[in-house]
C-alpha atoms as a PDB file:
ATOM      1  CA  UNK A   1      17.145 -84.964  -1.131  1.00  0.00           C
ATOM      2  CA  UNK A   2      17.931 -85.217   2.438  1.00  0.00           C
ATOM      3  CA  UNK A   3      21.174 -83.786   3.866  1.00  0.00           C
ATOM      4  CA  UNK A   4      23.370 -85.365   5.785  1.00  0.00           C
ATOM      5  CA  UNK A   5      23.465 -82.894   8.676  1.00  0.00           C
ATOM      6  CA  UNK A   6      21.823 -79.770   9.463  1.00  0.00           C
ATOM      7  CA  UNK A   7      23.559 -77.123  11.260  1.00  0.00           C
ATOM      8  CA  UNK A   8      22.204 -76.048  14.790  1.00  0.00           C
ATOM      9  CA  UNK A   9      21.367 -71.922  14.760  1.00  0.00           C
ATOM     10  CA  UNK A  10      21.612 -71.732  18.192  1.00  0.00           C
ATOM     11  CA  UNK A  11      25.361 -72.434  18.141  1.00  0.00           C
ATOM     12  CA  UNK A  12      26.305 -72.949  14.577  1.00  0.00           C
ATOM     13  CA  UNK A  13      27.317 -77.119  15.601  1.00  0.00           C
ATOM     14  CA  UNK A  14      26.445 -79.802  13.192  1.00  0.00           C
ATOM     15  CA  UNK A  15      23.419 -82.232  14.024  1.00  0.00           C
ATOM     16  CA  UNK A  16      23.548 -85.679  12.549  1.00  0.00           C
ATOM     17  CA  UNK A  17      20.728 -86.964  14.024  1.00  0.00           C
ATOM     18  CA  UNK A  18      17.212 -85.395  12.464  1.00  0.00           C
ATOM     19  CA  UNK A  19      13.827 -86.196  10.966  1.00  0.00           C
ATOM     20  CA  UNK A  20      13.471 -84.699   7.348  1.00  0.00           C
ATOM     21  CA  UNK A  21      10.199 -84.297   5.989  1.00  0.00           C
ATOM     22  CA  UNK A  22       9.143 -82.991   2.560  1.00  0.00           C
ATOM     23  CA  UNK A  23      12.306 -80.696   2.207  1.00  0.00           C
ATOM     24  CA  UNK A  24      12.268 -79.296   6.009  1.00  0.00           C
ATOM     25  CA  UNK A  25      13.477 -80.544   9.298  1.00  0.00           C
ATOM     26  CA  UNK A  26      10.559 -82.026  11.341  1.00  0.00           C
ATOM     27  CA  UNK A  27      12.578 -82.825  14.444  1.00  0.00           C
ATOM     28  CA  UNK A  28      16.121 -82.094  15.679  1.00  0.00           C
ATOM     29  CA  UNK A  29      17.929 -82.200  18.942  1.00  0.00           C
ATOM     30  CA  UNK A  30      21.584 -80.358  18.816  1.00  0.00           C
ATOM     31  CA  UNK A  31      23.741 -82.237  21.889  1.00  0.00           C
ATOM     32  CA  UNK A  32      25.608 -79.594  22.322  1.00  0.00           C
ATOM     33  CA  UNK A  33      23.637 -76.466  23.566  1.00  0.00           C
ATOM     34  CA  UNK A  34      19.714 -78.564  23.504  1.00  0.00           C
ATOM     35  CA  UNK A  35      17.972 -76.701  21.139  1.00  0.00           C
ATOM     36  CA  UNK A  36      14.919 -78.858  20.060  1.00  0.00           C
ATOM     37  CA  UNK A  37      13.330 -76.508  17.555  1.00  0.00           C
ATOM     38  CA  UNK A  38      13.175 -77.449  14.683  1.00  0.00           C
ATOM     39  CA  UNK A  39      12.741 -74.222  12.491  1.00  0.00           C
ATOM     40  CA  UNK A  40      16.407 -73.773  14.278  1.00  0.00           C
ATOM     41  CA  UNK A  41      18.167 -76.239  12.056  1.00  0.00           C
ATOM     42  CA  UNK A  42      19.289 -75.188   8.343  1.00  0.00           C
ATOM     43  CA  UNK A  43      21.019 -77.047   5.671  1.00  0.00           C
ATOM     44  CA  UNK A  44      24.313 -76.385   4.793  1.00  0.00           C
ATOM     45  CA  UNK A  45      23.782 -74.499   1.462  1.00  0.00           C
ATOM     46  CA  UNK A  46      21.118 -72.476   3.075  1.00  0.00           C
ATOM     47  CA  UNK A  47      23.896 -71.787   6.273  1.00  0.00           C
ATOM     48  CA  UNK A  48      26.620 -70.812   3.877  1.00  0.00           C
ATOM     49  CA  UNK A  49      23.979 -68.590   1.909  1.00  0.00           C
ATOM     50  CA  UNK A  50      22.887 -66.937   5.082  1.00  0.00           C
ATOM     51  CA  UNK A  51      26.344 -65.952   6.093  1.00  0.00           C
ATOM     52  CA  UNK A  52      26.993 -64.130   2.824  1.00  0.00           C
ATOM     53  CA  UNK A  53      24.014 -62.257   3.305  1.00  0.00           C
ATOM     54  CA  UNK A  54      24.930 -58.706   4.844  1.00  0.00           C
ATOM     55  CA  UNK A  55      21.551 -58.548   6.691  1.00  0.00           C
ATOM     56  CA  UNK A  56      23.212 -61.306   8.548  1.00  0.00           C
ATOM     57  CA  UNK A  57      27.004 -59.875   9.342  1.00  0.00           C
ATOM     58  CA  UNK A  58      27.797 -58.659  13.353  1.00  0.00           C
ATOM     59  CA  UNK A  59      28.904 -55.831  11.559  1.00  0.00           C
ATOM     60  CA  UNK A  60      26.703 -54.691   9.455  1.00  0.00           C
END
């Protein structure tokens, strides 16, 4: 199922505007900070699954 949005991992902003194909982002542009790859774009569930993973904390 595609999402609705997929967050940016450059700066962690919402992109609305993306290609899905077979479960991954083919294309995505973020507005804010221009990042155009697309294996830089995550879902939600995957973002918020991420952040609880220590391997991912600043202070860790």
């Amino acid at each position: 199922m595609m999402p609705d949005y997929v967050i940016c991992l450059e700066c962690e902003s919402p992109v609305y505007i993306f290609e899905w194909k077979d479960g991954v982002v083919s294309e995505a542009h973020c507005a804010l900070c221009g990042n155009e790859d697309p294996s830089q774009f995550i879902t939600e569930s995957d973002y918020e699954e991420m952040s609880m993973d220590d391997r991912f904390r600043p202070d860790s």
